[in-house]
Every structure is written in C-alpha cells, then in structure tokens.
PDB file of N, CA and C in Angstrom:
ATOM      1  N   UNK A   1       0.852  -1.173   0.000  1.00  0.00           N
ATOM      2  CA  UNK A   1       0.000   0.000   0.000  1.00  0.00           C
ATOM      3  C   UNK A   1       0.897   1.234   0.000  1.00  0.00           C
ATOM      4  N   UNK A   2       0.554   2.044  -1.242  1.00  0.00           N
ATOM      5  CA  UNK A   2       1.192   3.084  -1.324  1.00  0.00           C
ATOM      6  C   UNK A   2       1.194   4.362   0.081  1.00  0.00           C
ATOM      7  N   UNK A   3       1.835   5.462   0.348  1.00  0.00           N
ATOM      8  CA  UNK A   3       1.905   6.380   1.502  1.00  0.00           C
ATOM      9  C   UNK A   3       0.492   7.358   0.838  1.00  0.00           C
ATOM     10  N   UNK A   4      -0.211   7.364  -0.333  1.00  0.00           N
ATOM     11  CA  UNK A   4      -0.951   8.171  -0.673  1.00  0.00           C
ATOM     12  C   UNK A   4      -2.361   7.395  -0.324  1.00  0.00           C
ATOM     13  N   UNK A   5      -2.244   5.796  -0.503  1.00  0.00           N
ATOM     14  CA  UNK A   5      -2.769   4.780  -0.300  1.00  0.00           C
ATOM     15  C   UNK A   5      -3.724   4.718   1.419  1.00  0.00           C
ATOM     16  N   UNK A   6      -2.478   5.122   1.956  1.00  0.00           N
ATOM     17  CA  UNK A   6      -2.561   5.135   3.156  1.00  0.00           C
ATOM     18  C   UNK A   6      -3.248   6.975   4.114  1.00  0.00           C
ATOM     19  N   UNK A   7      -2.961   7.669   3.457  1.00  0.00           N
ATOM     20  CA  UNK A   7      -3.510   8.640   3.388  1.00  0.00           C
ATOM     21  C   UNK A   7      -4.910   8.513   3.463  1.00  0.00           C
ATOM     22  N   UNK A   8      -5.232   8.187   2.599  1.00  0.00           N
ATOM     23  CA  UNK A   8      -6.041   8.290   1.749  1.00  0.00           C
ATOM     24  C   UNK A   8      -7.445   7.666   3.065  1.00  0.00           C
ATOM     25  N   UNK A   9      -6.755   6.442   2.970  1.00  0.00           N
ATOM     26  CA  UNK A   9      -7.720   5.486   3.857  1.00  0.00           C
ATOM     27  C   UNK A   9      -7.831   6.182   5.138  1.00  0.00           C
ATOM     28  N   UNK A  10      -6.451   6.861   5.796  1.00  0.00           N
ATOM     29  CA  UNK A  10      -6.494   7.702   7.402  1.00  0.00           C
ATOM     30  C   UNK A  10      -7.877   8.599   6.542  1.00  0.00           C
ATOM     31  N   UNK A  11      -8.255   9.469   6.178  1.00  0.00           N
ATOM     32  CA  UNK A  11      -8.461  10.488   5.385  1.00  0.00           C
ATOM     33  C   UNK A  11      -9.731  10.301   6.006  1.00  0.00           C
ATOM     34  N   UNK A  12     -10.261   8.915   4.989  1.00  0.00           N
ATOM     35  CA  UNK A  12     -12.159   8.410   4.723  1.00  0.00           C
ATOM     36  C   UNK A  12     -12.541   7.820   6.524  1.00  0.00           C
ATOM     37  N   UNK A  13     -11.458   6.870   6.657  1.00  0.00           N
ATOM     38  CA  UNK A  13     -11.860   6.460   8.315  1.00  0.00           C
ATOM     39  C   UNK A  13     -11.682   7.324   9.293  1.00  0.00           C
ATOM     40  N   UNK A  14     -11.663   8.187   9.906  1.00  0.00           N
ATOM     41  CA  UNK A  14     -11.222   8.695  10.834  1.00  0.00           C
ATOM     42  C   UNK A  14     -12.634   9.195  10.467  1.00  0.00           C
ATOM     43  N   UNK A  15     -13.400   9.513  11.989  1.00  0.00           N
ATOM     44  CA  UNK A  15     -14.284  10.774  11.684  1.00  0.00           C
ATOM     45  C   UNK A  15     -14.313  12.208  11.443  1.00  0.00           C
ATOM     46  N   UNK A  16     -13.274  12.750  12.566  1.00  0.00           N
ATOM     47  CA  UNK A  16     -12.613  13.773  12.728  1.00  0.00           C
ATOM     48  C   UNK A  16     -11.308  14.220  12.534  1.00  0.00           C
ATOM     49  N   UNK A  17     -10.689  13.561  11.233  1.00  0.00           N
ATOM     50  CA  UNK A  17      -9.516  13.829  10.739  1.00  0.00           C
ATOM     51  C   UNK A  17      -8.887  15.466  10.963  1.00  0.00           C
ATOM     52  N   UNK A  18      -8.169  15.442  12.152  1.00  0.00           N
ATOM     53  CA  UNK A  18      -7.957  17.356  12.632  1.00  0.00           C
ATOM     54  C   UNK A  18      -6.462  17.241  12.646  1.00  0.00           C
ATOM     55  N   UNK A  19      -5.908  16.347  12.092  1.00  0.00           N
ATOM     56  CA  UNK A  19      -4.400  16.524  12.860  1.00  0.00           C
ATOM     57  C   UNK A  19      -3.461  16.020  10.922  1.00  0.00           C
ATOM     58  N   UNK A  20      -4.694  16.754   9.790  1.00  0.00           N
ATOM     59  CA  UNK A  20      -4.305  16.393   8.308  1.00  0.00           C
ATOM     60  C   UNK A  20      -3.318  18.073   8.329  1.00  0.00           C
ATOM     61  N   UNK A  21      -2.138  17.649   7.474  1.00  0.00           N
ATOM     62  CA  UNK A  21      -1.322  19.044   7.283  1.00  0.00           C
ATOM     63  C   UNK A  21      -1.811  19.919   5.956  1.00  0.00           C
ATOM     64  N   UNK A  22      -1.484  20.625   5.653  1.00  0.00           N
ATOM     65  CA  UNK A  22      -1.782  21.570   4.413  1.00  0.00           C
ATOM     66  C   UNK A  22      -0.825  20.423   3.210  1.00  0.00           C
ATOM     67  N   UNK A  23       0.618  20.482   3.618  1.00  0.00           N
ATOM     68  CA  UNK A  23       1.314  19.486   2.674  1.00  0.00           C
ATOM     69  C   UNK A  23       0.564  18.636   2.642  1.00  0.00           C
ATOM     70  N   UNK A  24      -0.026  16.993   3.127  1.00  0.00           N
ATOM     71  CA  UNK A  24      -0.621  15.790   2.875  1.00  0.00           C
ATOM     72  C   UNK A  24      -1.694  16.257   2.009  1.00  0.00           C
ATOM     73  N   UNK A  25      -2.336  17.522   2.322  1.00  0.00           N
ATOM     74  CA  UNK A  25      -3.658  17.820   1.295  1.00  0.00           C
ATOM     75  C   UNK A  25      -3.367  18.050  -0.093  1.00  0.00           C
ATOM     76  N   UNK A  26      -2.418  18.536  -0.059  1.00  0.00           N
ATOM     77  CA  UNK A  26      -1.390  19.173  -1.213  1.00  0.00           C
ATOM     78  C   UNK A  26      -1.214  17.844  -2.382  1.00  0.00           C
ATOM     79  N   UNK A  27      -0.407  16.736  -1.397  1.00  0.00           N
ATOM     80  CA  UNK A  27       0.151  15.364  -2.251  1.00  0.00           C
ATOM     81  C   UNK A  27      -1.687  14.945  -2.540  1.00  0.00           C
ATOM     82  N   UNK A  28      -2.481  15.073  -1.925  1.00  0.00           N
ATOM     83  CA  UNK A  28      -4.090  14.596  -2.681  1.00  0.00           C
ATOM     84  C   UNK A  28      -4.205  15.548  -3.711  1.00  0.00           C
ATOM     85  N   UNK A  29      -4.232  16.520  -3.596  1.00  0.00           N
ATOM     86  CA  UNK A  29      -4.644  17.797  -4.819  1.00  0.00           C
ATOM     87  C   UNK A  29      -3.825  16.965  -5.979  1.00  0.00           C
ATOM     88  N   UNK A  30      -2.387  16.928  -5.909  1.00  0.00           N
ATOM     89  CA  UNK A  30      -1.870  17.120  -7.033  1.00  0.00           C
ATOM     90  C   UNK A  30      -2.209  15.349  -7.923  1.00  0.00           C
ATOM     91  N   UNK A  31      -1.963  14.260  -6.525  1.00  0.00           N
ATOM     92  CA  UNK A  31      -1.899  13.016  -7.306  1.00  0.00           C
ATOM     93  C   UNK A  31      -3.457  13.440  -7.999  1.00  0.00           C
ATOM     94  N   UNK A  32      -4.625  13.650  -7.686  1.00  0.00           N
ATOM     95  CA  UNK A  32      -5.673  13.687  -8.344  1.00  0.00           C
ATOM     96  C   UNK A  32      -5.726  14.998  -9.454  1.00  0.00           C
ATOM     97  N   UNK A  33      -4.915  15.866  -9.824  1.00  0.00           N
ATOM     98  CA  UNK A  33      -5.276  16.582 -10.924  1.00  0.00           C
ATOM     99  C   UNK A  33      -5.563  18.126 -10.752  1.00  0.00           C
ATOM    100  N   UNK A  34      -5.601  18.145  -9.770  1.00  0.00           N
ATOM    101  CA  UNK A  34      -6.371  19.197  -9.132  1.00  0.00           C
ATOM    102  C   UNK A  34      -5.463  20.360  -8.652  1.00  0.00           C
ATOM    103  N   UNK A  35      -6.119  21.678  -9.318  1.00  0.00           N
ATOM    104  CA  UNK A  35      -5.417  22.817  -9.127  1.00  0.00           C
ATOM    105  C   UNK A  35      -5.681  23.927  -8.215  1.00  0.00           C
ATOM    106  N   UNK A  36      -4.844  24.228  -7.688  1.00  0.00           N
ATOM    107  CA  UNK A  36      -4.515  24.829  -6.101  1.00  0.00           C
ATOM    108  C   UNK A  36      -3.678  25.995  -6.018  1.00  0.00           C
ATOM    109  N   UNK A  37      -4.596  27.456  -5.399  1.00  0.00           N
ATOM    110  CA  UNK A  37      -3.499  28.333  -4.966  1.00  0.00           C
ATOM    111  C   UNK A  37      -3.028  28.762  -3.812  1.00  0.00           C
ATOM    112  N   UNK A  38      -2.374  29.147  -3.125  1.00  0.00           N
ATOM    113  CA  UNK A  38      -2.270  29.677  -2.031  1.00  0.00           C
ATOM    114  C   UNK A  38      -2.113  30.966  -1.860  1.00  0.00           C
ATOM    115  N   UNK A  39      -3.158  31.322  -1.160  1.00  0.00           N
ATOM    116  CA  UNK A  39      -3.204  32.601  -0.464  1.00  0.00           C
ATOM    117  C   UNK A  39      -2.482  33.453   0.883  1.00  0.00           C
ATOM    118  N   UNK A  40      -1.245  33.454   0.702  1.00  0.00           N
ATOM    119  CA  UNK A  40      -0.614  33.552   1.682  1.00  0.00           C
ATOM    120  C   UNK A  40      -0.590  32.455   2.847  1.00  0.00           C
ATOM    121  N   UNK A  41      -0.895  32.426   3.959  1.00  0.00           N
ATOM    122  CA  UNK A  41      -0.357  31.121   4.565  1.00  0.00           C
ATOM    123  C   UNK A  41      -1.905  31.144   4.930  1.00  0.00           C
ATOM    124  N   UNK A  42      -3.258  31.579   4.981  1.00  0.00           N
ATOM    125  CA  UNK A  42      -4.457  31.080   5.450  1.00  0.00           C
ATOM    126  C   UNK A  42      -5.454  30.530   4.549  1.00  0.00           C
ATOM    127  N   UNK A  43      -5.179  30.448   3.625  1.00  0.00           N
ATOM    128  CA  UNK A  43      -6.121  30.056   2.520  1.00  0.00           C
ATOM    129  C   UNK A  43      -5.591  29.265   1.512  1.00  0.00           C
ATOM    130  N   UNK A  44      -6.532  28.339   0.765  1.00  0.00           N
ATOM    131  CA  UNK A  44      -5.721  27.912  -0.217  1.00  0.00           C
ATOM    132  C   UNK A  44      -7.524  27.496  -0.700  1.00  0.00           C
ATOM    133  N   UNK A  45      -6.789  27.838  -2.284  1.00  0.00           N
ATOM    134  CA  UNK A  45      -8.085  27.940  -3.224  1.00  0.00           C
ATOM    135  C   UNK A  45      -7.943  26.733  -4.242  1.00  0.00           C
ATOM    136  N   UNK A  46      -8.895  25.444  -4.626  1.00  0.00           N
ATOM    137  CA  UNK A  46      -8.690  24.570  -5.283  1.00  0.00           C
ATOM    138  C   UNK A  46      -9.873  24.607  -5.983  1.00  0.00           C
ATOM    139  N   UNK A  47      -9.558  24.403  -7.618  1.00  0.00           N
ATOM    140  CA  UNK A  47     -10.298  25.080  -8.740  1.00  0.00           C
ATOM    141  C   UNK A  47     -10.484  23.843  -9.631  1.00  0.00           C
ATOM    142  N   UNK A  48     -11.726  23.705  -9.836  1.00  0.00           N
ATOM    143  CA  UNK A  48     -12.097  22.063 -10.804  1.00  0.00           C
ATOM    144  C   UNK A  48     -13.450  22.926 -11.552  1.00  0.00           C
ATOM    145  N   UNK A  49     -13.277  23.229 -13.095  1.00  0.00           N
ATOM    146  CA  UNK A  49     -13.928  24.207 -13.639  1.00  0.00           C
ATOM    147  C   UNK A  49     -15.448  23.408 -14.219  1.00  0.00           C
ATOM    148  N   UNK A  50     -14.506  21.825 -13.870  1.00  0.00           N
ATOM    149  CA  UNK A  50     -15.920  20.596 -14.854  1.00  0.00           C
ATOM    150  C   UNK A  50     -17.073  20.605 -14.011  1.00  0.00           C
ATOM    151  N   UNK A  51     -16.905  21.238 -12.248  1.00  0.00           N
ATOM    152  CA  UNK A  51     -17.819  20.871 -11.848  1.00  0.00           C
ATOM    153  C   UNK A  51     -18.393  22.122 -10.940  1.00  0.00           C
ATOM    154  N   UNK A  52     -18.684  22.890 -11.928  1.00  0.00           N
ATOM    155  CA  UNK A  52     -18.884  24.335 -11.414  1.00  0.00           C
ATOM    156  C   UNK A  52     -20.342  23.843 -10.625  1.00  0.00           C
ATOM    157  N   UNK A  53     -20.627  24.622  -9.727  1.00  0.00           N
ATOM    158  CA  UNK A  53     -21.857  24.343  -8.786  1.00  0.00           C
ATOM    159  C   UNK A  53     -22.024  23.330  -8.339  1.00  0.00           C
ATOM    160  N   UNK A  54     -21.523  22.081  -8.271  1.00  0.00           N
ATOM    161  CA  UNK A  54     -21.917  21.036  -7.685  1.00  0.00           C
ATOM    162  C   UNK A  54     -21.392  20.784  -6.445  1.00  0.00           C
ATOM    163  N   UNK A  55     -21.630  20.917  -5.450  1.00  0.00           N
ATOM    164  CA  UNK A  55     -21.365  20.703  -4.431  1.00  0.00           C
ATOM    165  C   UNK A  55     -20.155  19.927  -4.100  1.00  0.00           C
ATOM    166  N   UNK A  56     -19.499  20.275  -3.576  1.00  0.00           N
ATOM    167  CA  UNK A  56     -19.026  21.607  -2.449  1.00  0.00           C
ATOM    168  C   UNK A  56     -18.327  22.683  -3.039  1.00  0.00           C
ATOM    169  N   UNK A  57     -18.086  22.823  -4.774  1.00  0.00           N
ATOM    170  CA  UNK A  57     -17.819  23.914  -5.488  1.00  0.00           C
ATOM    171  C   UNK A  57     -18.821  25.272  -5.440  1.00  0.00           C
ATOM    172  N   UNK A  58     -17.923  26.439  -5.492  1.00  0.00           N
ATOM    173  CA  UNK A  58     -19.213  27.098  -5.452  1.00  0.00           C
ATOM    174  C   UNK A  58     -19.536  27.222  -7.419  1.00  0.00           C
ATOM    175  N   UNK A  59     -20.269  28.675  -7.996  1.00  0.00           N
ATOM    176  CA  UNK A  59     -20.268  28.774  -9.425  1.00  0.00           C
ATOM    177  C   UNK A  59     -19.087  28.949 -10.175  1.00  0.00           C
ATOM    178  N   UNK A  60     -18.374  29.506  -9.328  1.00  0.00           N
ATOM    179  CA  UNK A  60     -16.962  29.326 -10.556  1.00  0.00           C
ATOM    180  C   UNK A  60     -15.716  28.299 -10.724  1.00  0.00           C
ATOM    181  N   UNK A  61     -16.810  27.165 -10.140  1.00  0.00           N
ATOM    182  CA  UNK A  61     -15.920  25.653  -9.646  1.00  0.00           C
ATOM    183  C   UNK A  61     -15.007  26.036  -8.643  1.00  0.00           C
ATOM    184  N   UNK A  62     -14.648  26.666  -7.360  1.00  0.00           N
ATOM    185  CA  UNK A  62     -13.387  27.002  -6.876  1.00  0.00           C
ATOM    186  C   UNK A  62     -14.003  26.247  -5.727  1.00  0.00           C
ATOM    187  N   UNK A  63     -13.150  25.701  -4.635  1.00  0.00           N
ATOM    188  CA  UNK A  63     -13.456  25.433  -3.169  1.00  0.00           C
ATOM    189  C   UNK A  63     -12.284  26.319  -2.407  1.00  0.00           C
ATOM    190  N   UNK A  64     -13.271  27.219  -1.402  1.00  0.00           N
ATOM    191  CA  UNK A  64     -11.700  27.875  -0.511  1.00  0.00           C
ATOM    192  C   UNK A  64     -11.721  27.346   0.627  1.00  0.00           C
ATOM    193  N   UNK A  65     -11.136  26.479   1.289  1.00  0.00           N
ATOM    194  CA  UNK A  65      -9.984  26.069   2.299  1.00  0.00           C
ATOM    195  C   UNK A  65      -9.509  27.058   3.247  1.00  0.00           C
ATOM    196  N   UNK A  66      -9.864  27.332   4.372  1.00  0.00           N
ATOM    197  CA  UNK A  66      -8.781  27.764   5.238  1.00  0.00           C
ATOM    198  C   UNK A  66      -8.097  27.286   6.324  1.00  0.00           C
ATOM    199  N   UNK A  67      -6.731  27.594   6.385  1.00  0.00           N
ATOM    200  CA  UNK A  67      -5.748  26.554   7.012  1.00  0.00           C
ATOM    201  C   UNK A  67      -5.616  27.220   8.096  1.00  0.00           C
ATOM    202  N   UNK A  68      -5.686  26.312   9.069  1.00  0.00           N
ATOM    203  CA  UNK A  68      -6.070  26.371  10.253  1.00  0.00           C
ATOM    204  C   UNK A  68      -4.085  26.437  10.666  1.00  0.00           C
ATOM    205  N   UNK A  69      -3.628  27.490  11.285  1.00  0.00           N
ATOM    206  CA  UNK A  69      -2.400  28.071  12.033  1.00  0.00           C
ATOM    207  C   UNK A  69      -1.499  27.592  11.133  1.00  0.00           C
ATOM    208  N   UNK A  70      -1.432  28.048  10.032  1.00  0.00           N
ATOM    209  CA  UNK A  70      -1.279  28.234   8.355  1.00  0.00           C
ATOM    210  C   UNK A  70      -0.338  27.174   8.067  1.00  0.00           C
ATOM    211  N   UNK A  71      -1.030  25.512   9.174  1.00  0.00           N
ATOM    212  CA  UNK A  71      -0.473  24.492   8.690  1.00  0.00           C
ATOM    213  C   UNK A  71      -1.450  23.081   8.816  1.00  0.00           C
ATOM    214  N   UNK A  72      -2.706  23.442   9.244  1.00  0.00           N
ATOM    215  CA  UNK A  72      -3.523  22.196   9.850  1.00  0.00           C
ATOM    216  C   UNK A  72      -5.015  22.708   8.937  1.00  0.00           C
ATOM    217  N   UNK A  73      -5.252  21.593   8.318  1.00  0.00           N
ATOM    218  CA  UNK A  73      -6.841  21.679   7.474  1.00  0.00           C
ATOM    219  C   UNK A  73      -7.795  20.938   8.239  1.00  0.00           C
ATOM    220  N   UNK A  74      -8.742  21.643   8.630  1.00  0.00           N
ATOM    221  CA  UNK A  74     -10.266  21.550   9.203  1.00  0.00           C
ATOM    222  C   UNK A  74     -11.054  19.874   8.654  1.00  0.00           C
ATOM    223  N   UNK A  75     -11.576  19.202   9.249  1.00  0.00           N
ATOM    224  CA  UNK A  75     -12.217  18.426   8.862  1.00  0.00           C
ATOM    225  C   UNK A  75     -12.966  18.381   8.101  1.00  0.00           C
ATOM    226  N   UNK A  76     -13.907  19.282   8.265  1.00  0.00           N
ATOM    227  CA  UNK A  76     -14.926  19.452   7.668  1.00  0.00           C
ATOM    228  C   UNK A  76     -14.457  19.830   6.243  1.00  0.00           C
ATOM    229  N   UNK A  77     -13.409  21.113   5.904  1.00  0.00           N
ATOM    230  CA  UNK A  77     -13.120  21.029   4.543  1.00  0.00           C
ATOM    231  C   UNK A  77     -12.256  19.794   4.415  1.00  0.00           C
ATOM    232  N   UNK A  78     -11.961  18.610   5.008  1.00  0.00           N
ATOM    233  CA  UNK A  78     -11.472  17.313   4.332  1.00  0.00           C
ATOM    234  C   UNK A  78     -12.449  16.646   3.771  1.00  0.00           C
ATOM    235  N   UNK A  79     -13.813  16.969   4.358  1.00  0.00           N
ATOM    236  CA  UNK A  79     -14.617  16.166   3.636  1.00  0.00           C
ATOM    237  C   UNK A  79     -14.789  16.647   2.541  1.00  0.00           C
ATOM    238  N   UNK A  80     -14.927  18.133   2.060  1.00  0.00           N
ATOM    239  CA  UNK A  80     -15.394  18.525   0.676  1.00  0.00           C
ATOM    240  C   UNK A  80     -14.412  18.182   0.292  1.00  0.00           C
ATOM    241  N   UNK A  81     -13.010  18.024   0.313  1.00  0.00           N
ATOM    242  CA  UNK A  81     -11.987  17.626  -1.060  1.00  0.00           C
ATOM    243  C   UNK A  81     -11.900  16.661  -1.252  1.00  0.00           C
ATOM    244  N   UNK A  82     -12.880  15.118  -0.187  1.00  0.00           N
ATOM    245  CA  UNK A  82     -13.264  14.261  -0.267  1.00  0.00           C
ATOM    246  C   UNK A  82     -13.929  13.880  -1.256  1.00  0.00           C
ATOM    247  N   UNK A  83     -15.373  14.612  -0.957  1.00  0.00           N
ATOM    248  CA  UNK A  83     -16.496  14.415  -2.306  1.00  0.00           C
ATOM    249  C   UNK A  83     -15.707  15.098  -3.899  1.00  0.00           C
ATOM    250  N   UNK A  84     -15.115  15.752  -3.886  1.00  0.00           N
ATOM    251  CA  UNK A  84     -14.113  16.415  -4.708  1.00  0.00           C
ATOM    252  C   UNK A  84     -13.609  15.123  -5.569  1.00  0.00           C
ATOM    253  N   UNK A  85     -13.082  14.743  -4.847  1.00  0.00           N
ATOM    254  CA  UNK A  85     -12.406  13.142  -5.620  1.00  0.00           C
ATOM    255  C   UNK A  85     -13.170  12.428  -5.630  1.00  0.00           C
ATOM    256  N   UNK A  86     -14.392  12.058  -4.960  1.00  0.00           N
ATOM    257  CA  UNK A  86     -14.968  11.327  -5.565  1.00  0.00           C
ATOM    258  C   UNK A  86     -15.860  11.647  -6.616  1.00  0.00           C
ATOM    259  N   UNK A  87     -16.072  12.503  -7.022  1.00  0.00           N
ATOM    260  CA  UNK A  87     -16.634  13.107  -8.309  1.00  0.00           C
ATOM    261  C   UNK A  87     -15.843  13.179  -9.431  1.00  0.00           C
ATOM    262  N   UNK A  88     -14.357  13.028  -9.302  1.00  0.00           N
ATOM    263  CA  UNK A  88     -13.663  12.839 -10.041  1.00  0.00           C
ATOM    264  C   UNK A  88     -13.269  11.702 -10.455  1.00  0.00           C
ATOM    265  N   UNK A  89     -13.431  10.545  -9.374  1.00  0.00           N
ATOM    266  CA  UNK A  89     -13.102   9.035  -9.714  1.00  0.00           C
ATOM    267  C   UNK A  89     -14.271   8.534  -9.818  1.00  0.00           C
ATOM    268  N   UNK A  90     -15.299   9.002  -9.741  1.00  0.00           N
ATOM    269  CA  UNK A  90     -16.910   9.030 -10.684  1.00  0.00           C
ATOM    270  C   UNK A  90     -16.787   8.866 -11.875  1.00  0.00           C
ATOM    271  N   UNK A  91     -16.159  10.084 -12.463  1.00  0.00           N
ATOM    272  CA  UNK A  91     -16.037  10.667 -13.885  1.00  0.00           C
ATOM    273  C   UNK A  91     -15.326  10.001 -14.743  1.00  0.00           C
ATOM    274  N   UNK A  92     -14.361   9.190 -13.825  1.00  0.00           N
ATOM    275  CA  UNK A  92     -13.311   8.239 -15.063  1.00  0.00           C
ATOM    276  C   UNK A  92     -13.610   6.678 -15.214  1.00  0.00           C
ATOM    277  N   UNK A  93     -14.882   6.695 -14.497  1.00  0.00           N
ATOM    278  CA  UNK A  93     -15.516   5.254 -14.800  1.00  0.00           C
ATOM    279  C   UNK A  93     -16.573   5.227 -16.283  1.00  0.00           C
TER     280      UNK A  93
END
C-alpha cells in the first residue's frame, strides 16, 4: 500500500480527521489533478472548472480552504476535497 494509499484510507476512516497538514492535502490535490493556490499562509483555493456548482464547489468551480495556524486543514473542509475526488473518480468510470 502506497503512503498516498494510506492517506487516503487515514483520510475516509477517521471521523474527525484534525491533525491532516496543508502538505498531505497538497500530495491529494496534485496526485488527483487538481489545481490549487495559495493565499498567503491562510487560505488555499482549489479550482475544478468541470464541476462548477456542484457541491461543495461554489459557481466558478473554486473550493476555498482555510488553514487552520497556516499548517492544519479543518475536517470538515477534508470532507469537501473528499467528495471532490470522488466526483472525479466518478467521472473516469
């Protein structure tokens, strides 16, 4: 099992995944495709244009993220970059 493998699985099981870094979110963004900016050290903006409005995108496909002591991501936005990929590993079936 790959370290992204493993990620991945901490990620979905955990309920309250609070202790995910900005980097580990980062290695998900990129292995899946997905484009990401950072806003100085509290924000980070991840942009998927195929799925403008669909939840948890808002209309201009973007999801904003804010990083919690501009190194720890919130649970709750783990779950939207969750459904994120899975809308994307939806799409390639």
């Amino acid at each position: 099992m790959s370290k992204l493998d493993k990620l991945m699985q901490r990620l979905r099981t955990d309920k309250t995944p609070s202790d995910v870094s900005r980097d580990e979110i980062e290695k998900v963004l990129n292995h899946y495709g997905l484009s990401y900016k950072i806003n100085g050290s509290s924000h980070m903006v991840v942009t998927e244009p195929r799925f403008k409005c669909v939840p948890p995108l808002n209309q201009n496909g973007e999801l904003c993220i804010p990083i919690k002591n501009g190194r720890f991501v919130k649970s709750y936005y783990i779950k939207n970059i969750l459904q994120l990929v899975d809308l994307l590993e939806a799409e390639e079936k």
